[in-house]
PDBML (XML) file of the C-alpha atoms, coordinates in Angstrom:
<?xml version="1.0" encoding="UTF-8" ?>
<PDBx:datablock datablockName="MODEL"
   xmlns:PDBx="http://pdbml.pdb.org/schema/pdbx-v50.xsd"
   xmlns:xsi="http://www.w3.org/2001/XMLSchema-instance"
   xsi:schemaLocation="http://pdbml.pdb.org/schema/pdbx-v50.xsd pdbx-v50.xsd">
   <PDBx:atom_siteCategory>
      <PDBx:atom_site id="1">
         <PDBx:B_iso_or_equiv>0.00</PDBx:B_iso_or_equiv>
         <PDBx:Cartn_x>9.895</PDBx:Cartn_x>
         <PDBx:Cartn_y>0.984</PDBx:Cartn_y>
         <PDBx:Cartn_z>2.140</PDBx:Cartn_z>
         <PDBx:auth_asym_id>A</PDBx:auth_asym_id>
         <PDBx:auth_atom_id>CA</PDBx:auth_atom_id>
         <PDBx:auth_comp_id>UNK</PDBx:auth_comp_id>
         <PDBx:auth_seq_id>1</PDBx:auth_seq_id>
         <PDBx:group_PDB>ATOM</PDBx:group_PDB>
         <PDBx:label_alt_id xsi:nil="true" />
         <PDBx:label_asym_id>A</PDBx:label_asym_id>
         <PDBx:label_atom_id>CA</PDBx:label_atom_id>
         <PDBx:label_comp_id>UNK</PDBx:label_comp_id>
         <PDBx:label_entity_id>1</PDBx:label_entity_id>
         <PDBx:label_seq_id>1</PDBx:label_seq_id>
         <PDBx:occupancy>1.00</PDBx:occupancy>
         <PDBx:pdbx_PDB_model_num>1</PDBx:pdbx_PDB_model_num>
         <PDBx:type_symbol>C</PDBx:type_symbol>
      </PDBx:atom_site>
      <PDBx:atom_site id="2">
         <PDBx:B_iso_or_equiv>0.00</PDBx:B_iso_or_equiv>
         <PDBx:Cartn_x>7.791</PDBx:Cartn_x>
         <PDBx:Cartn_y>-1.341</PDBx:Cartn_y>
         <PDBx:Cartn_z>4.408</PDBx:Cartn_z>
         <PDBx:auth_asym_id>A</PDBx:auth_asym_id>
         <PDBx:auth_atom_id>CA</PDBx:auth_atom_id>
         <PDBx:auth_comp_id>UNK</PDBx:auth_comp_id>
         <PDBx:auth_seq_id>2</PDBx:auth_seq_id>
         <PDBx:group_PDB>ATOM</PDBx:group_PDB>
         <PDBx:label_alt_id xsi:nil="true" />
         <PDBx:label_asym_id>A</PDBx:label_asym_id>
         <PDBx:label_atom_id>CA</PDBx:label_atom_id>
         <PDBx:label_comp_id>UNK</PDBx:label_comp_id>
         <PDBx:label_entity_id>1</PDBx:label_entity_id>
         <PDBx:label_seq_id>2</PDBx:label_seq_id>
         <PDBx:occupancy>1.00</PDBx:occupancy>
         <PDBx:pdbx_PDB_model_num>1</PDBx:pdbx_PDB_model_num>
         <PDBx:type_symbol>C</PDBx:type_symbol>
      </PDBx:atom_site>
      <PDBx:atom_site id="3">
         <PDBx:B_iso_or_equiv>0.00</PDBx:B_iso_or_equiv>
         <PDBx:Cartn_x>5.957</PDBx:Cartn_x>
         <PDBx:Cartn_y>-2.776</PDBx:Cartn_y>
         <PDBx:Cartn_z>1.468</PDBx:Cartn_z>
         <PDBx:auth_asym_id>A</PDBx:auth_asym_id>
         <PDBx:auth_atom_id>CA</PDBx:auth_atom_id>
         <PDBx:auth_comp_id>UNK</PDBx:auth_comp_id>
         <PDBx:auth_seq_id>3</PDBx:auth_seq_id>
         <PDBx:group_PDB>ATOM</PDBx:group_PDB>
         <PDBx:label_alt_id xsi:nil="true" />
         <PDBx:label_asym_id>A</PDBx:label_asym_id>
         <PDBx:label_atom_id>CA</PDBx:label_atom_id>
         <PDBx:label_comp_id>UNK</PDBx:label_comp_id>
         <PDBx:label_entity_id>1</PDBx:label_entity_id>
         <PDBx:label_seq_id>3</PDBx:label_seq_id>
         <PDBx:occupancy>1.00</PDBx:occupancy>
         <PDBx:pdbx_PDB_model_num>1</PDBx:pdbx_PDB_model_num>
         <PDBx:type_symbol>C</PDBx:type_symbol>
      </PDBx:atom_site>
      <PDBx:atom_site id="4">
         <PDBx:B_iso_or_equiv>0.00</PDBx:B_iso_or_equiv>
         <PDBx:Cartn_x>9.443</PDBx:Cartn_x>
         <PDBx:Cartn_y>-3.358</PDBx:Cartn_y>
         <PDBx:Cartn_z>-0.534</PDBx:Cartn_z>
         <PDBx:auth_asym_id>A</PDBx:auth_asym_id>
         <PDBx:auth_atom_id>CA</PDBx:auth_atom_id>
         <PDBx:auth_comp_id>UNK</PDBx:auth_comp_id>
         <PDBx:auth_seq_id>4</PDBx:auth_seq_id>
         <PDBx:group_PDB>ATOM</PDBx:group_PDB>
         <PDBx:label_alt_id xsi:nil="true" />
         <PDBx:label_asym_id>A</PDBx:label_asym_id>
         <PDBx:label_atom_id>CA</PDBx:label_atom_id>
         <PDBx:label_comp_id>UNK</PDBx:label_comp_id>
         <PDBx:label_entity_id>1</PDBx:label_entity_id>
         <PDBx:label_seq_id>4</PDBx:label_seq_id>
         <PDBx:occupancy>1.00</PDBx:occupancy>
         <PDBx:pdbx_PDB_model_num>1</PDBx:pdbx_PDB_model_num>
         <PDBx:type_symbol>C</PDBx:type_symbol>
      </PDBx:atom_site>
      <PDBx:atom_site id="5">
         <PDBx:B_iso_or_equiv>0.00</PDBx:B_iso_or_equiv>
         <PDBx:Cartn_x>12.482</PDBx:Cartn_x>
         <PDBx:Cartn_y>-3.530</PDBx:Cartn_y>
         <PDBx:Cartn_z>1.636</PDBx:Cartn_z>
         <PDBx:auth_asym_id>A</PDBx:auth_asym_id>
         <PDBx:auth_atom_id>CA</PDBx:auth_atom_id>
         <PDBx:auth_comp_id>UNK</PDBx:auth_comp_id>
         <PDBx:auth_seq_id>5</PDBx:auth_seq_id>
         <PDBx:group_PDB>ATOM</PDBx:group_PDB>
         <PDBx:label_alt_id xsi:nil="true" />
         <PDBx:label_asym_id>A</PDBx:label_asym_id>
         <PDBx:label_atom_id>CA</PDBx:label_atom_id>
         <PDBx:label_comp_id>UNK</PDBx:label_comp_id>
         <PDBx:label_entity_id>1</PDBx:label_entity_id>
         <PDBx:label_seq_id>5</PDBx:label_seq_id>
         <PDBx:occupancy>1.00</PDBx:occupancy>
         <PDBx:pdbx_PDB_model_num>1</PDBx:pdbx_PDB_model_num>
         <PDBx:type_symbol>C</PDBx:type_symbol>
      </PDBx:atom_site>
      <PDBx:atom_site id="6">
         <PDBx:B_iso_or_equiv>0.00</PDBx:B_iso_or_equiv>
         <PDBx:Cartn_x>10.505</PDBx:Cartn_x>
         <PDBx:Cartn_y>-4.800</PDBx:Cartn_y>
         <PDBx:Cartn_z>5.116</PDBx:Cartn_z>
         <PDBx:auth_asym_id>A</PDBx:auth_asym_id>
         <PDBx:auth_atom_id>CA</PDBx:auth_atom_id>
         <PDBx:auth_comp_id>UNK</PDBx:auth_comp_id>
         <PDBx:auth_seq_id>6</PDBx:auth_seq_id>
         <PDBx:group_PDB>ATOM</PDBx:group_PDB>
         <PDBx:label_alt_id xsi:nil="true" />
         <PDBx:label_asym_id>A</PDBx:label_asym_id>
         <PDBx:label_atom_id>CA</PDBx:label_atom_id>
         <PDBx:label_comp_id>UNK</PDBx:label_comp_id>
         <PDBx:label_entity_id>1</PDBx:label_entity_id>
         <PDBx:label_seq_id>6</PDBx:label_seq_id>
         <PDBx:occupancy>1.00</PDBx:occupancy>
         <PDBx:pdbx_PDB_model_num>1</PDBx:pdbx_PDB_model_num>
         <PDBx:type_symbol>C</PDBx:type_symbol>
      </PDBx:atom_site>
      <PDBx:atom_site id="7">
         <PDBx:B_iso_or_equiv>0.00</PDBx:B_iso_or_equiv>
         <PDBx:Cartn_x>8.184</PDBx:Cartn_x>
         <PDBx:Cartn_y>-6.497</PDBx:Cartn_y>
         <PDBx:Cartn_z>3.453</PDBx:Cartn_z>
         <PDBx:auth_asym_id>A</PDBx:auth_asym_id>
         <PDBx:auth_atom_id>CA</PDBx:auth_atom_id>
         <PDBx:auth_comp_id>UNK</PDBx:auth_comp_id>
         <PDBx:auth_seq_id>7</PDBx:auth_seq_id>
         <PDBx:group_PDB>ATOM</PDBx:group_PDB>
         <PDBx:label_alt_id xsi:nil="true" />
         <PDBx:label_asym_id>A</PDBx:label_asym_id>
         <PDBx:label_atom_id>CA</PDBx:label_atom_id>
         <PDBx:label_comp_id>UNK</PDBx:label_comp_id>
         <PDBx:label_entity_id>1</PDBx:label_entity_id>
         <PDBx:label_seq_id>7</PDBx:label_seq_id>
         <PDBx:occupancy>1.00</PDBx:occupancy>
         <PDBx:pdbx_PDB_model_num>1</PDBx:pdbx_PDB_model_num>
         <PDBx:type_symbol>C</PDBx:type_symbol>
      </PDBx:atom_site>
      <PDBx:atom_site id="8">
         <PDBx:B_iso_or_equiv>0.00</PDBx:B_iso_or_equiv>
         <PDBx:Cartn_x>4.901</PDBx:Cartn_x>
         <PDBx:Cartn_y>-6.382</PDBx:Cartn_y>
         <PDBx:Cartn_z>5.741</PDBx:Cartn_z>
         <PDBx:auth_asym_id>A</PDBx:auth_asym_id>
         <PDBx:auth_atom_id>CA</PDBx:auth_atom_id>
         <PDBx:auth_comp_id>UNK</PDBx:auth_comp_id>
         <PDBx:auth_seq_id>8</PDBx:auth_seq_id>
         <PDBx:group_PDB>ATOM</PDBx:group_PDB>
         <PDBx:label_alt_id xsi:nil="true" />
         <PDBx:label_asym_id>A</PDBx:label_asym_id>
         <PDBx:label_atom_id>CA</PDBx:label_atom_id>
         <PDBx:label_comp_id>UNK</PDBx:label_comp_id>
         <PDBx:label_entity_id>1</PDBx:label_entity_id>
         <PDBx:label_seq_id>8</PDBx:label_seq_id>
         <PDBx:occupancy>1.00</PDBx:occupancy>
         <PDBx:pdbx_PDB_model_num>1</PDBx:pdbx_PDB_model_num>
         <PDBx:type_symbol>C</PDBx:type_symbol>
      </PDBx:atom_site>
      <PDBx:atom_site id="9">
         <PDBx:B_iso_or_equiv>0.00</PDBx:B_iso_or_equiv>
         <PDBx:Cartn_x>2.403</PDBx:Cartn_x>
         <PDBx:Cartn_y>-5.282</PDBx:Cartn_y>
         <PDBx:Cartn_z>3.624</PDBx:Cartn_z>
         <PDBx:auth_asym_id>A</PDBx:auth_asym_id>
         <PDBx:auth_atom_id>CA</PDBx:auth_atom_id>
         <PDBx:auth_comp_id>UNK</PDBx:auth_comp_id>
         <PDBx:auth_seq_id>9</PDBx:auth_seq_id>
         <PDBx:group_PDB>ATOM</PDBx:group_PDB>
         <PDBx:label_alt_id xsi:nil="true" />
         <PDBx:label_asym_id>A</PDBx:label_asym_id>
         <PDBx:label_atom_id>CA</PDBx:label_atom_id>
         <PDBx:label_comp_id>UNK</PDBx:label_comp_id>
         <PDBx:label_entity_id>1</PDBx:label_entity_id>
         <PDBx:label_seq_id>9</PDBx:label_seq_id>
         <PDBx:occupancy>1.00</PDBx:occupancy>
         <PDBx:pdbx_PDB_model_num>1</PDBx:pdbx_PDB_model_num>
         <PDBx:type_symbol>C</PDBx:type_symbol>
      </PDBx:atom_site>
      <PDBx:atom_site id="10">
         <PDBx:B_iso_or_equiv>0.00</PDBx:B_iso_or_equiv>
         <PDBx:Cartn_x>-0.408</PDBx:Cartn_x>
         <PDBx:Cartn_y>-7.244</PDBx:Cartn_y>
         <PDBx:Cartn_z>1.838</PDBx:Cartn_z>
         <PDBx:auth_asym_id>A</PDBx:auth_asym_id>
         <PDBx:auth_atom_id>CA</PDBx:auth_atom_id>
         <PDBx:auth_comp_id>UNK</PDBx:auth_comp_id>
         <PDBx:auth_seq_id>10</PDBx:auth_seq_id>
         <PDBx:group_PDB>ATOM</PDBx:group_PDB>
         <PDBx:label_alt_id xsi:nil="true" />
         <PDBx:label_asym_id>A</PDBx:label_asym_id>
         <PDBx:label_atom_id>CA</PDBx:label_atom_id>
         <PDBx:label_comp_id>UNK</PDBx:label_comp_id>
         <PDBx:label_entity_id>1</PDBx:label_entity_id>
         <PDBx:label_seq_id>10</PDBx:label_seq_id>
         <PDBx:occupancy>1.00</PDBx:occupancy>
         <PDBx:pdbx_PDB_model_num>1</PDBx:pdbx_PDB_model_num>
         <PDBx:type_symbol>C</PDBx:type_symbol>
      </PDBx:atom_site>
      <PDBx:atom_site id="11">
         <PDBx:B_iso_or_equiv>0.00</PDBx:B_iso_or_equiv>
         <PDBx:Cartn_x>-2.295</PDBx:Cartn_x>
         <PDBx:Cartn_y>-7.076</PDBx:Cartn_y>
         <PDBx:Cartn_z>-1.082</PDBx:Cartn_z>
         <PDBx:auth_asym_id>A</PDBx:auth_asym_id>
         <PDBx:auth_atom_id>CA</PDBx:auth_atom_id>
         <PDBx:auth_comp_id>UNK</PDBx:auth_comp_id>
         <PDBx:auth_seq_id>11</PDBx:auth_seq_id>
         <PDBx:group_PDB>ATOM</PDBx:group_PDB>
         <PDBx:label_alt_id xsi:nil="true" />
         <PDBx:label_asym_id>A</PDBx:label_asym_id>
         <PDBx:label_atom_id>CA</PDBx:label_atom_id>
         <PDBx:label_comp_id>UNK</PDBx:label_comp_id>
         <PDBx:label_entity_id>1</PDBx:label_entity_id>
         <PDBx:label_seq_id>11</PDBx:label_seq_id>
         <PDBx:occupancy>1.00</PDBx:occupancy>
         <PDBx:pdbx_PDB_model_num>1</PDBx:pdbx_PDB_model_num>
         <PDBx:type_symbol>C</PDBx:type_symbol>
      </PDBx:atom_site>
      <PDBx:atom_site id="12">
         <PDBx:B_iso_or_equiv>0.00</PDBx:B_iso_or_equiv>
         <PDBx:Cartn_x>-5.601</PDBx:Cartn_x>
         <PDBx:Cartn_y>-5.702</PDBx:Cartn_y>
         <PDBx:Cartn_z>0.097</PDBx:Cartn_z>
         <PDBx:auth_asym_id>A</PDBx:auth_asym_id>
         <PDBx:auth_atom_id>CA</PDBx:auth_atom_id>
         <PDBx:auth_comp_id>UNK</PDBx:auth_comp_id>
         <PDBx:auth_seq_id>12</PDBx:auth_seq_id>
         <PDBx:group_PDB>ATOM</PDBx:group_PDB>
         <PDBx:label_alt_id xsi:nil="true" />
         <PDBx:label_asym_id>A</PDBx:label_asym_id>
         <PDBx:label_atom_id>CA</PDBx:label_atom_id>
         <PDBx:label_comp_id>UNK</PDBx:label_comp_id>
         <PDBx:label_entity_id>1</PDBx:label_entity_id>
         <PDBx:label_seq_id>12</PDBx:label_seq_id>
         <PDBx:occupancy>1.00</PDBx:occupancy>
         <PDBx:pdbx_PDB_model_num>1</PDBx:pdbx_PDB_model_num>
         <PDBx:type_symbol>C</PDBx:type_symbol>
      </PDBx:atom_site>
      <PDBx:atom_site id="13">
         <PDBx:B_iso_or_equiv>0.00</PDBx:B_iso_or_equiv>
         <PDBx:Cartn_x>-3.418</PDBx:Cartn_x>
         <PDBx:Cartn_y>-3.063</PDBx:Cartn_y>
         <PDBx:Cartn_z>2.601</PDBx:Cartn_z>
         <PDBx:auth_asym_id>A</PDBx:auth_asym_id>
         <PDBx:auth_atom_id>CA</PDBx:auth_atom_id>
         <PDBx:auth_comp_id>UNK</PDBx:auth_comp_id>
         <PDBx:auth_seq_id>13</PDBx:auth_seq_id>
         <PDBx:group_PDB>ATOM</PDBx:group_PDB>
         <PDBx:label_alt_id xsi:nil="true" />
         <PDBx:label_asym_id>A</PDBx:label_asym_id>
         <PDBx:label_atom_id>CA</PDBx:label_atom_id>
         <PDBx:label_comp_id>UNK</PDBx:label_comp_id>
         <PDBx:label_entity_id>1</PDBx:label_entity_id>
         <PDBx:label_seq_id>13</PDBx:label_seq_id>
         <PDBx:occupancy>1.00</PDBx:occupancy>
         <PDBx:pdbx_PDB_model_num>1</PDBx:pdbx_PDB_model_num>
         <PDBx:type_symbol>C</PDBx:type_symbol>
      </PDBx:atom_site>
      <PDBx:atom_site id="14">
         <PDBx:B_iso_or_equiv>0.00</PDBx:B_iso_or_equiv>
         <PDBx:Cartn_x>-1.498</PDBx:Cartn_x>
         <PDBx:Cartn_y>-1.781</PDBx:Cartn_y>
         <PDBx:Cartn_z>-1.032</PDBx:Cartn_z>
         <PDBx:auth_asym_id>A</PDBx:auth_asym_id>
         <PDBx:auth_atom_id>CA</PDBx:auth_atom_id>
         <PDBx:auth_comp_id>UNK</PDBx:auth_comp_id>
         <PDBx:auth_seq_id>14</PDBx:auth_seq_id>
         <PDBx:group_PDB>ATOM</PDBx:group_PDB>
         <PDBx:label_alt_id xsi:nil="true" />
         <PDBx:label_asym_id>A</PDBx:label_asym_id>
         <PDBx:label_atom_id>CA</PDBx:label_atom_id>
         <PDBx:label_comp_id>UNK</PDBx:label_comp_id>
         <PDBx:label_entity_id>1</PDBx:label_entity_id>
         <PDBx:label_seq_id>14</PDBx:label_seq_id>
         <PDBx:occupancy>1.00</PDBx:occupancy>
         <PDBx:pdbx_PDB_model_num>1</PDBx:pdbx_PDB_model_num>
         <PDBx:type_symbol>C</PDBx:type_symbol>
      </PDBx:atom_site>
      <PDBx:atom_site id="15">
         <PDBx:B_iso_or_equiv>0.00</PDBx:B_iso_or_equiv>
         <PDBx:Cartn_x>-4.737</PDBx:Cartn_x>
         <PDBx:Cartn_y>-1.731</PDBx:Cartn_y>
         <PDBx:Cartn_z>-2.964</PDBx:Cartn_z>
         <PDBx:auth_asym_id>A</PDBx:auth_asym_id>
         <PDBx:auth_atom_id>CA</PDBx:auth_atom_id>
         <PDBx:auth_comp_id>UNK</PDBx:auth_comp_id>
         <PDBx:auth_seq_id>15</PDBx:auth_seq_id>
         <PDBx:group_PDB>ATOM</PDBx:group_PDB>
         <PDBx:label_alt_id xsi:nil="true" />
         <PDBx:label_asym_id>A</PDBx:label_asym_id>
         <PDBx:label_atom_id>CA</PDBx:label_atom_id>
         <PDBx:label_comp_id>UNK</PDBx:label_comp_id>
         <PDBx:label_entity_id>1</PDBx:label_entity_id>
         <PDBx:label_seq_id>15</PDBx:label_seq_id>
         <PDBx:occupancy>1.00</PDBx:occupancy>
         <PDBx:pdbx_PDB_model_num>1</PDBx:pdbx_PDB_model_num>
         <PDBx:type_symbol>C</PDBx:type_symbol>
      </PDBx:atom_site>
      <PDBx:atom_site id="16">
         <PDBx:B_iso_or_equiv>0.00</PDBx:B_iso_or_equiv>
         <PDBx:Cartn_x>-6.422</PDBx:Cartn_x>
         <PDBx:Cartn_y>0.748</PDBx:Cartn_y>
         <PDBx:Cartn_z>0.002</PDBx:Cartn_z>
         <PDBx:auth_asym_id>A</PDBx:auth_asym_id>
         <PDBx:auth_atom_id>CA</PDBx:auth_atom_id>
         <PDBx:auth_comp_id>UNK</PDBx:auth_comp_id>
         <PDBx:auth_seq_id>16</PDBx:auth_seq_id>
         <PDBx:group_PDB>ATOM</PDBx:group_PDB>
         <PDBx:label_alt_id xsi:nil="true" />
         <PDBx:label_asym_id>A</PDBx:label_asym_id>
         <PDBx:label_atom_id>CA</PDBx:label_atom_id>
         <PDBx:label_comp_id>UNK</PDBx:label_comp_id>
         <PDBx:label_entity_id>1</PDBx:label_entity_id>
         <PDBx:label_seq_id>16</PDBx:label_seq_id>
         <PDBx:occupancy>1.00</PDBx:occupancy>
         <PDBx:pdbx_PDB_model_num>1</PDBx:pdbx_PDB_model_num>
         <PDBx:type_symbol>C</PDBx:type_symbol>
      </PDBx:atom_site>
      <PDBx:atom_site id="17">
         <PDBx:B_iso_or_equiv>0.00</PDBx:B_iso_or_equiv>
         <PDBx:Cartn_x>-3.166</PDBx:Cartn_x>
         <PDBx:Cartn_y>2.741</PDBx:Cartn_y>
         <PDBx:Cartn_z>-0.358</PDBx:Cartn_z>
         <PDBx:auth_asym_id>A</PDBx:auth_asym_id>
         <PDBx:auth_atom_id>CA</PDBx:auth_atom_id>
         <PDBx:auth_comp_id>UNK</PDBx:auth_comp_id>
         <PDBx:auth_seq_id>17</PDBx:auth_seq_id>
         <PDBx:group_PDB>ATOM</PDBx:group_PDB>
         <PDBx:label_alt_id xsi:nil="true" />
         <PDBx:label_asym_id>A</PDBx:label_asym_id>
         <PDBx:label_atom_id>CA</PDBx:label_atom_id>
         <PDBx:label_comp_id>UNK</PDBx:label_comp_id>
         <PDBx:label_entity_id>1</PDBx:label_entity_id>
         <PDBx:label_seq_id>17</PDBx:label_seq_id>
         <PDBx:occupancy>1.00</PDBx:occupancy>
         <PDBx:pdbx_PDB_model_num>1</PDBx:pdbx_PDB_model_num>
         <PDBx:type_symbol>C</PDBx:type_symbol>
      </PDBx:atom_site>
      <PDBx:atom_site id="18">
         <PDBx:B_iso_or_equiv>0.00</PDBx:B_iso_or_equiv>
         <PDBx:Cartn_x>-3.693</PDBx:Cartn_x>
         <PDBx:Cartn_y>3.165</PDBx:Cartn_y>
         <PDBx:Cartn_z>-4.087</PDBx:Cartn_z>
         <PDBx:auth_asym_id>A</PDBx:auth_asym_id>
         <PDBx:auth_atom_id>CA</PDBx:auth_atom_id>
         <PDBx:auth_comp_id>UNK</PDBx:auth_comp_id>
         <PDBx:auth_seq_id>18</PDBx:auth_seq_id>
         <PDBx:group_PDB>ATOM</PDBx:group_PDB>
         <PDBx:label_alt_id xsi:nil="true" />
         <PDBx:label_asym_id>A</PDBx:label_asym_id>
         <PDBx:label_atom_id>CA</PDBx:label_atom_id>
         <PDBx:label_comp_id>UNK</PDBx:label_comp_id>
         <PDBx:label_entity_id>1</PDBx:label_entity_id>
         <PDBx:label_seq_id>18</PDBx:label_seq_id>
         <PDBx:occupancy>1.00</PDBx:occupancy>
         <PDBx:pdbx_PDB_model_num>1</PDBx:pdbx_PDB_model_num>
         <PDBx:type_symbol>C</PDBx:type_symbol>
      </PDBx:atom_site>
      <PDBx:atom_site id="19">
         <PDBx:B_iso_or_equiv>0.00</PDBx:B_iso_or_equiv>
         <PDBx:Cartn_x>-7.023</PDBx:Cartn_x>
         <PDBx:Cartn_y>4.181</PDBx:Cartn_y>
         <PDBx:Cartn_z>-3.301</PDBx:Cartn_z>
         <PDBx:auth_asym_id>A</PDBx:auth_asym_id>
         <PDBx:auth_atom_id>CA</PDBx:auth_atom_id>
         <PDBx:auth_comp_id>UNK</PDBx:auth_comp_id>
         <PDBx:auth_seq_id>19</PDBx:auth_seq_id>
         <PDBx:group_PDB>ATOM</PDBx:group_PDB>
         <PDBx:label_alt_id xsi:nil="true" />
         <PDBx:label_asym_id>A</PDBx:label_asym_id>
         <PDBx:label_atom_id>CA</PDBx:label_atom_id>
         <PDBx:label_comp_id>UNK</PDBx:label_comp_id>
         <PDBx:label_entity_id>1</PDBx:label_entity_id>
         <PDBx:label_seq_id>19</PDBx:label_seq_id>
         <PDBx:occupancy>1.00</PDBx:occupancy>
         <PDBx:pdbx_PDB_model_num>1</PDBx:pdbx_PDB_model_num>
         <PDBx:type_symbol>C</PDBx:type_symbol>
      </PDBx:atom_site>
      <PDBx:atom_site id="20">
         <PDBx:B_iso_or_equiv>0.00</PDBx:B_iso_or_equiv>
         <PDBx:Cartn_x>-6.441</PDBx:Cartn_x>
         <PDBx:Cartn_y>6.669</PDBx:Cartn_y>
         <PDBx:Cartn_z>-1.186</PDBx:Cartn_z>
         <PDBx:auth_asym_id>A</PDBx:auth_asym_id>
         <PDBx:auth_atom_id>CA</PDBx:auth_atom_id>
         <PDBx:auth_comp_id>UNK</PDBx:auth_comp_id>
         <PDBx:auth_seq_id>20</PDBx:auth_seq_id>
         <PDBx:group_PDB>ATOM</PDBx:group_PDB>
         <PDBx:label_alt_id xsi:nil="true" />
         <PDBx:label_asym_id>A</PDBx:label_asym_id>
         <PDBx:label_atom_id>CA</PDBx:label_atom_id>
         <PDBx:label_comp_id>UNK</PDBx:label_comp_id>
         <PDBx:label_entity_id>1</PDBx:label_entity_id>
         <PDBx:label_seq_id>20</PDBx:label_seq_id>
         <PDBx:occupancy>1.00</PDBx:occupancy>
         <PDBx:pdbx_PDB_model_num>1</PDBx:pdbx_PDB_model_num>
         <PDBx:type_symbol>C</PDBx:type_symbol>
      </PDBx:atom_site>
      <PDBx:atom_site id="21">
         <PDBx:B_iso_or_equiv>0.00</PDBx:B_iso_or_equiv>
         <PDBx:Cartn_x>-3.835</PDBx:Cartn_x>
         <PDBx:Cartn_y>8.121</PDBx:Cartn_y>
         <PDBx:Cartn_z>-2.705</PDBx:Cartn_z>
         <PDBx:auth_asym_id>A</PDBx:auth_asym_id>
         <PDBx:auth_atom_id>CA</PDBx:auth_atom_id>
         <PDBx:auth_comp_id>UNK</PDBx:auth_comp_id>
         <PDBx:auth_seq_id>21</PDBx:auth_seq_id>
         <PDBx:group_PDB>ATOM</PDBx:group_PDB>
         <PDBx:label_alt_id xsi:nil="true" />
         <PDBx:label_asym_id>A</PDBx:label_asym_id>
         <PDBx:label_atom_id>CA</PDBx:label_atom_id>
         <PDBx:label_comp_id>UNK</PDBx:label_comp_id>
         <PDBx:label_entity_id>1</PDBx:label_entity_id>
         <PDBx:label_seq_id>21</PDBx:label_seq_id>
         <PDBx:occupancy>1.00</PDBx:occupancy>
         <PDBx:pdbx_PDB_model_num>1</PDBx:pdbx_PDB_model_num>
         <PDBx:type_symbol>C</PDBx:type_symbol>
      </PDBx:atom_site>
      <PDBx:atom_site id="22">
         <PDBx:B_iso_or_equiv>0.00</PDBx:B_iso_or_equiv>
         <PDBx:Cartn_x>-6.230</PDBx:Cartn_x>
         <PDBx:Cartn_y>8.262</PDBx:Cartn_y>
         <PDBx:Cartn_z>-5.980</PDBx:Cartn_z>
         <PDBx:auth_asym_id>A</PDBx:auth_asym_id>
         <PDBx:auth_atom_id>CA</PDBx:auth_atom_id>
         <PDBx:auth_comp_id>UNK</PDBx:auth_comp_id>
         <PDBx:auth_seq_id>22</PDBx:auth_seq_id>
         <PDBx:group_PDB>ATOM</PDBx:group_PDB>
         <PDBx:label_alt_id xsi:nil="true" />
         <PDBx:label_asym_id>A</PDBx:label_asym_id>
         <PDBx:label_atom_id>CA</PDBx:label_atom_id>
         <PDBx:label_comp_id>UNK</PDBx:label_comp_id>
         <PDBx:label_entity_id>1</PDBx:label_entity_id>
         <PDBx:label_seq_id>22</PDBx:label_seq_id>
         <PDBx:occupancy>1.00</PDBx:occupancy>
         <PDBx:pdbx_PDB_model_num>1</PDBx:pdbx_PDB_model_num>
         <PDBx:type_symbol>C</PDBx:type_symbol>
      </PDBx:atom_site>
      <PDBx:atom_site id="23">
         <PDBx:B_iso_or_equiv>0.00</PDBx:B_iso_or_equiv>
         <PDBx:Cartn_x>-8.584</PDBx:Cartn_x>
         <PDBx:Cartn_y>10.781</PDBx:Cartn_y>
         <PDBx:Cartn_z>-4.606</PDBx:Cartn_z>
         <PDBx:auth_asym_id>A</PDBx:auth_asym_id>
         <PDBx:auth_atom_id>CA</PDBx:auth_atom_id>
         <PDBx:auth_comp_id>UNK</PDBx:auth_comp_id>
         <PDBx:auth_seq_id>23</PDBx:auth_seq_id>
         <PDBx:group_PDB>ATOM</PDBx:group_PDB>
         <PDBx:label_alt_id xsi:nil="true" />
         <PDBx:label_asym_id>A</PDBx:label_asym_id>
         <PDBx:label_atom_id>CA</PDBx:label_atom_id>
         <PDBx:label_comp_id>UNK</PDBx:label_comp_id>
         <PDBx:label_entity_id>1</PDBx:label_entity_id>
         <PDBx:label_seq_id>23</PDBx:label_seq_id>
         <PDBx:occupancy>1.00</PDBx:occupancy>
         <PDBx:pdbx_PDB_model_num>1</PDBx:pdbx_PDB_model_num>
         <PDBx:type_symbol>C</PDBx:type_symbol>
      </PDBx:atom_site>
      <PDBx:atom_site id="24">
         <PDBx:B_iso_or_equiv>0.00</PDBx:B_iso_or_equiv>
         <PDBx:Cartn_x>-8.210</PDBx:Cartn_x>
         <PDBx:Cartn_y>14.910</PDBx:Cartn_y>
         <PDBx:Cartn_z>-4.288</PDBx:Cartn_z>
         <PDBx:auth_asym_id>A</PDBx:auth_asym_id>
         <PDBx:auth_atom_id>CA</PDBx:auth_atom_id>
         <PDBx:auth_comp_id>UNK</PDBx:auth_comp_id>
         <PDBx:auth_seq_id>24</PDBx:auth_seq_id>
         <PDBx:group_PDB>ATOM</PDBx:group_PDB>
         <PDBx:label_alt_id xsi:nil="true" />
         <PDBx:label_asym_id>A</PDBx:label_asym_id>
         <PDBx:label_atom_id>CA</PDBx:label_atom_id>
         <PDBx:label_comp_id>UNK</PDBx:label_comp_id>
         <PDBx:label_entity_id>1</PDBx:label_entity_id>
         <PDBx:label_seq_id>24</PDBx:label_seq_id>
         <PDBx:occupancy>1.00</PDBx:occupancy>
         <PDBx:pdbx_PDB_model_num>1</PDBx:pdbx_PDB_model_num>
         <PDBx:type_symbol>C</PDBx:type_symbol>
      </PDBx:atom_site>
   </PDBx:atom_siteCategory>
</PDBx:datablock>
């Protein structure tokens, strides 16, 4: 929701989020 509707996210923040949410 902040990334897509608020719109305060960045590109490195998303691609740490993807990362974390890769590992066990």
């Amino acid at each position: 929701s902040l990334r897509d509707d608020f719109e305060i996210s960045c590109t490195p923040v998303d691609d740490l989020v993807v990362i974390a949410n890769s590992c066990d």
